[in-house]
C-alpha atoms as a PDB file:
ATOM      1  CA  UNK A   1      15.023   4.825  -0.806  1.00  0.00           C
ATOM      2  CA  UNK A   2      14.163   1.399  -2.577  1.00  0.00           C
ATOM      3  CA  UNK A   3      10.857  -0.348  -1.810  1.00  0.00           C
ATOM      4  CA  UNK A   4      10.080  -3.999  -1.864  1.00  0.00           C
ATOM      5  CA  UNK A   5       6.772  -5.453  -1.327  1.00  0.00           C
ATOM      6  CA  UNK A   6       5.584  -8.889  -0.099  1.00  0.00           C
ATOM      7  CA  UNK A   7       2.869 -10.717   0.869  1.00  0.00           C
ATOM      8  CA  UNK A   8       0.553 -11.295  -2.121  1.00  0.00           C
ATOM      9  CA  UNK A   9      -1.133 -14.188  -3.353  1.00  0.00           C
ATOM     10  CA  UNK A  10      -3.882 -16.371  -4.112  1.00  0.00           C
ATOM     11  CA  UNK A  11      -7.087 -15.955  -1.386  1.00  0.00           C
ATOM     12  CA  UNK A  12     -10.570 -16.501  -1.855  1.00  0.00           C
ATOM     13  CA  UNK A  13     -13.407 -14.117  -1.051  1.00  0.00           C
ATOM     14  CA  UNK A  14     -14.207 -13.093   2.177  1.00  0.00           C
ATOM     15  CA  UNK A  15     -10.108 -14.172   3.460  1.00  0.00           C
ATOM     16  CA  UNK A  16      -7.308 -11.448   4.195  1.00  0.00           C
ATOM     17  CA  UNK A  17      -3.967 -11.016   3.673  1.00  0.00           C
ATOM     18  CA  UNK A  18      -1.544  -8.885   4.900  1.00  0.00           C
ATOM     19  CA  UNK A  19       1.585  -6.927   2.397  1.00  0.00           C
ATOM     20  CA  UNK A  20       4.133  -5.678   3.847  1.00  0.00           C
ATOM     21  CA  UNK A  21       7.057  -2.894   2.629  1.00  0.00           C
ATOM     22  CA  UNK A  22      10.139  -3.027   3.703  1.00  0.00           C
ATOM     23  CA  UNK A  23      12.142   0.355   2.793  1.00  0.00           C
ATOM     24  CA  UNK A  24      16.271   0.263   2.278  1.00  0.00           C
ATOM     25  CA  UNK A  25      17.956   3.337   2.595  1.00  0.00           C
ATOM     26  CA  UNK A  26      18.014   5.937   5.243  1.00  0.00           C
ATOM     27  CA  UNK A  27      15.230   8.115   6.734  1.00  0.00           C
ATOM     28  CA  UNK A  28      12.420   5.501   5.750  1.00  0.00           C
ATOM     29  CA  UNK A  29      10.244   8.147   8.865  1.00  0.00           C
ATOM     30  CA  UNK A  30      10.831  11.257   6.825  1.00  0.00           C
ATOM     31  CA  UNK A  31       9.007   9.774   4.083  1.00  0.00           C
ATOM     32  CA  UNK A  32       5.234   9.764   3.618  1.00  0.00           C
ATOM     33  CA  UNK A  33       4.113   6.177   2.545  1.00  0.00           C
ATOM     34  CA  UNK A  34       1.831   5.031   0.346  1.00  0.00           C
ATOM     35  CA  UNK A  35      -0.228   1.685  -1.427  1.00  0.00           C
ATOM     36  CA  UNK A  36      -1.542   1.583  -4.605  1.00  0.00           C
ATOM     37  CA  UNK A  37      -3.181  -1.051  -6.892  1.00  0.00           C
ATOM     38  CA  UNK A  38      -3.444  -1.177 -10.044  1.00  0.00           C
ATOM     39  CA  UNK A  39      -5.937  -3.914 -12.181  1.00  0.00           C
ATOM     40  CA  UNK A  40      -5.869  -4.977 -15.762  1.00  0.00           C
ATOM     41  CA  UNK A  41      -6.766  -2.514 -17.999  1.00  0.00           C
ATOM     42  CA  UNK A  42      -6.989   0.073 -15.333  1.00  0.00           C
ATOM     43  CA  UNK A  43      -5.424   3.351 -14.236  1.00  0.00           C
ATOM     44  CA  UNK A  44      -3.061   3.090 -10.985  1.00  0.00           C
ATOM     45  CA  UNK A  45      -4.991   4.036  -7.893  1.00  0.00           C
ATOM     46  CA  UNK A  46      -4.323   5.046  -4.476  1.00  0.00           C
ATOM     47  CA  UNK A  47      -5.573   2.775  -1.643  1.00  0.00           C
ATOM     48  CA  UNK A  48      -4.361   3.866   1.168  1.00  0.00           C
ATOM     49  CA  UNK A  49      -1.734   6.291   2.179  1.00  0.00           C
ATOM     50  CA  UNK A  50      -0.373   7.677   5.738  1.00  0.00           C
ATOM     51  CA  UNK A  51       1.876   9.901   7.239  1.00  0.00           C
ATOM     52  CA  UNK A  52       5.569  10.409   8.457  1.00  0.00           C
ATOM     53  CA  UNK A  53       5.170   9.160  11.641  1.00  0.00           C
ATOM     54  CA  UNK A  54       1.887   7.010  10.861  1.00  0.00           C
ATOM     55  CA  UNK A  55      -0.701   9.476  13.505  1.00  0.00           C
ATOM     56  CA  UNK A  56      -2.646  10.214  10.092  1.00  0.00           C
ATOM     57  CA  UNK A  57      -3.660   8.148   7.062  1.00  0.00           C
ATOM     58  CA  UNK A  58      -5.915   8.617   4.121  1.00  0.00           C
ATOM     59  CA  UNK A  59      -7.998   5.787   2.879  1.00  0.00           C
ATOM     60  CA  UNK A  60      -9.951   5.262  -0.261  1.00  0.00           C
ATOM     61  CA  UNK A  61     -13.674   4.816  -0.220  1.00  0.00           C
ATOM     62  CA  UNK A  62     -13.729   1.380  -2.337  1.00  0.00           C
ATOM     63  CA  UNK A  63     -11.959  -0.182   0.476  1.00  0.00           C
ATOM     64  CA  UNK A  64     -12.509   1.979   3.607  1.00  0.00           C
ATOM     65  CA  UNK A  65     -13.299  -0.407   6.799  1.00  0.00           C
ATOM     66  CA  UNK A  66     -11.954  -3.205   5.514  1.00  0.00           C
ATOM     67  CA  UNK A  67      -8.365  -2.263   4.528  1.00  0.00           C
ATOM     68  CA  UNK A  68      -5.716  -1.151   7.272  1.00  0.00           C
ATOM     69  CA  UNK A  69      -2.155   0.737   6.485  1.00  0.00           C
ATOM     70  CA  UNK A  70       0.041   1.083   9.868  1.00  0.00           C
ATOM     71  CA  UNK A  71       3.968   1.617   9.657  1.00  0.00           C
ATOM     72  CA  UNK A  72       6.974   0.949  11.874  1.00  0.00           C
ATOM     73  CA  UNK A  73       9.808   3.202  11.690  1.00  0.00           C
ATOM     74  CA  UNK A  74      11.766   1.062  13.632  1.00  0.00           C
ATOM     75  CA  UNK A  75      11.732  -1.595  11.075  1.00  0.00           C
ATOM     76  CA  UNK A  76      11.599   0.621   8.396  1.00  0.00           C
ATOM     77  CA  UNK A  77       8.316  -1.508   7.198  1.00  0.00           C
ATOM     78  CA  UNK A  78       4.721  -0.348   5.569  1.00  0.00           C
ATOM     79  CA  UNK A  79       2.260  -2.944   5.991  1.00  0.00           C
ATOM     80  CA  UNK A  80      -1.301  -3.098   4.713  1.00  0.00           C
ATOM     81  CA  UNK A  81      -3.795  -5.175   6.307  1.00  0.00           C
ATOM     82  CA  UNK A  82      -6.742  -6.247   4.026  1.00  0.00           C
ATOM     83  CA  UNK A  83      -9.911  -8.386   5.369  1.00  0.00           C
ATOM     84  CA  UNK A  84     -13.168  -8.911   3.456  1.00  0.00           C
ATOM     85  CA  UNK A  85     -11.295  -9.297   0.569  1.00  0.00           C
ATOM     86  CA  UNK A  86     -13.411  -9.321  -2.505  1.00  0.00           C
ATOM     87  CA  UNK A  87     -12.750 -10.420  -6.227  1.00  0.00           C
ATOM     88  CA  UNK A  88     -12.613  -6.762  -7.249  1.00  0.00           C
ATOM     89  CA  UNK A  89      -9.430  -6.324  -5.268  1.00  0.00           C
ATOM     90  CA  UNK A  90      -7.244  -8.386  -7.383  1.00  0.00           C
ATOM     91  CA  UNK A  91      -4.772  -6.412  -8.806  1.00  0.00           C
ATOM     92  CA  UNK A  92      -0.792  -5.287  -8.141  1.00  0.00           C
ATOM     93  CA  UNK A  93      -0.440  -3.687  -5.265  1.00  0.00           C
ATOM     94  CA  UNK A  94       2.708  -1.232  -5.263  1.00  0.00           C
ATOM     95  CA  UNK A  95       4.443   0.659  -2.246  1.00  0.00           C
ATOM     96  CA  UNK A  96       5.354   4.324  -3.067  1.00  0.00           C
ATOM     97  CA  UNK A  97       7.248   7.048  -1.343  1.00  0.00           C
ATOM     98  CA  UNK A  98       6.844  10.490  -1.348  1.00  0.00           C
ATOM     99  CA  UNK A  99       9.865  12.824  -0.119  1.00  0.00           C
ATOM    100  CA  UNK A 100       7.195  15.793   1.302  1.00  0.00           C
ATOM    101  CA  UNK A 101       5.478  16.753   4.700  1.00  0.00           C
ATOM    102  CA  UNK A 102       1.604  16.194   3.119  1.00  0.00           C
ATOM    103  CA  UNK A 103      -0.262  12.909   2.310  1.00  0.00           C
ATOM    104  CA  UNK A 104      -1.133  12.809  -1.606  1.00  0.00           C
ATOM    105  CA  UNK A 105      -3.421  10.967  -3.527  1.00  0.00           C
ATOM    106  CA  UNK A 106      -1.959  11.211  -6.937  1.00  0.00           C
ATOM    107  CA  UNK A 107       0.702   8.756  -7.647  1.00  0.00           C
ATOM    108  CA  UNK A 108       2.077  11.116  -9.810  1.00  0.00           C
ATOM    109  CA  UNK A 109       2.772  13.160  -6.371  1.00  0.00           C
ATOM    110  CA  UNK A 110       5.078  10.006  -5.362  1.00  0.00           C
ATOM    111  CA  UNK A 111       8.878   9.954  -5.949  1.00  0.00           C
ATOM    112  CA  UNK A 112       9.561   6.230  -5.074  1.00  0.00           C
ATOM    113  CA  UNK A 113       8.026   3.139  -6.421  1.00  0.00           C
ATOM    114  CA  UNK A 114       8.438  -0.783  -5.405  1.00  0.00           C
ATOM    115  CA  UNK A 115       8.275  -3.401  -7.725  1.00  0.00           C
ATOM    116  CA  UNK A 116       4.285  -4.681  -6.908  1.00  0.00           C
ATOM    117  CA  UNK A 117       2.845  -7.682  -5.813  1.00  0.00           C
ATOM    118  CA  UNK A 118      -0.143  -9.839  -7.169  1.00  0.00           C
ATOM    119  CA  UNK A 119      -2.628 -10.156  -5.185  1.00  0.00           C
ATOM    120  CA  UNK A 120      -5.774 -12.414  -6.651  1.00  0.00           C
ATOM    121  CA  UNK A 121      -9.175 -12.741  -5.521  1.00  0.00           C
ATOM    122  CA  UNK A 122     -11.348 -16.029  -6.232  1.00  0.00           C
ATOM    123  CA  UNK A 123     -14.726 -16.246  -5.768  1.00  0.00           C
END
């Protein structure tokens, strides 16, 4: 499967923005999903993850109620929905795929990786 992600940019504190990942390839629903970030200087991290057919997702703490990860199989498209947006979100964001029943949290646990989008912060 190959990945491409969208949607990043410039937004100040407080605003939202929405990234979306559209998957090639076939199967895109017998994949689990996955968005991670990754900041200068920093180690990759999960933010938000979610099943094969999107009934169960995993969220990480730093961003839990204010960032939202759906999929449609039909379109073959991740999204992630991010509001309250603060300057310590700024990073890459990257879509990943994982080829396995289970949600992980380890991006070494993911097979497929998109090429990332910026996503900056002001305050």
């Amino acid at each position: 499967v190959q990945l491409q992600a969208s949607g990043g940019g410039l937004v100040q504190a407080g605003g939202s923005l929405r990234l979306s990942c559209a998957a090639s390839g076939r199967n895109f629903s017998s994949y689990v999903m996955g968005w991670f970030r990754q900041a200068p200087g920093k180690e990759r991290e999960l933010v938000a993850a979610i099943s094969r057919s999107g009934s169960s997702t995993y969220v990480a703490d730093s961003v839990k109620g204010r960032f939202t990860i759906s999929r449609d199989n039909a379109k073959n498209t991740m999204y992630l929905r991010m509001n309250s947006l603060k300057p310590e979100d700024t990073a890459v964001y990257y879509c990943a795929a994982r080829n396995r029943i289970d949600i992980a949290t380890m991006k070494e646990e993911f097979d497929y990786w998109g090429q990332g989008t910026l996503v900056t912060v002001s305050s």
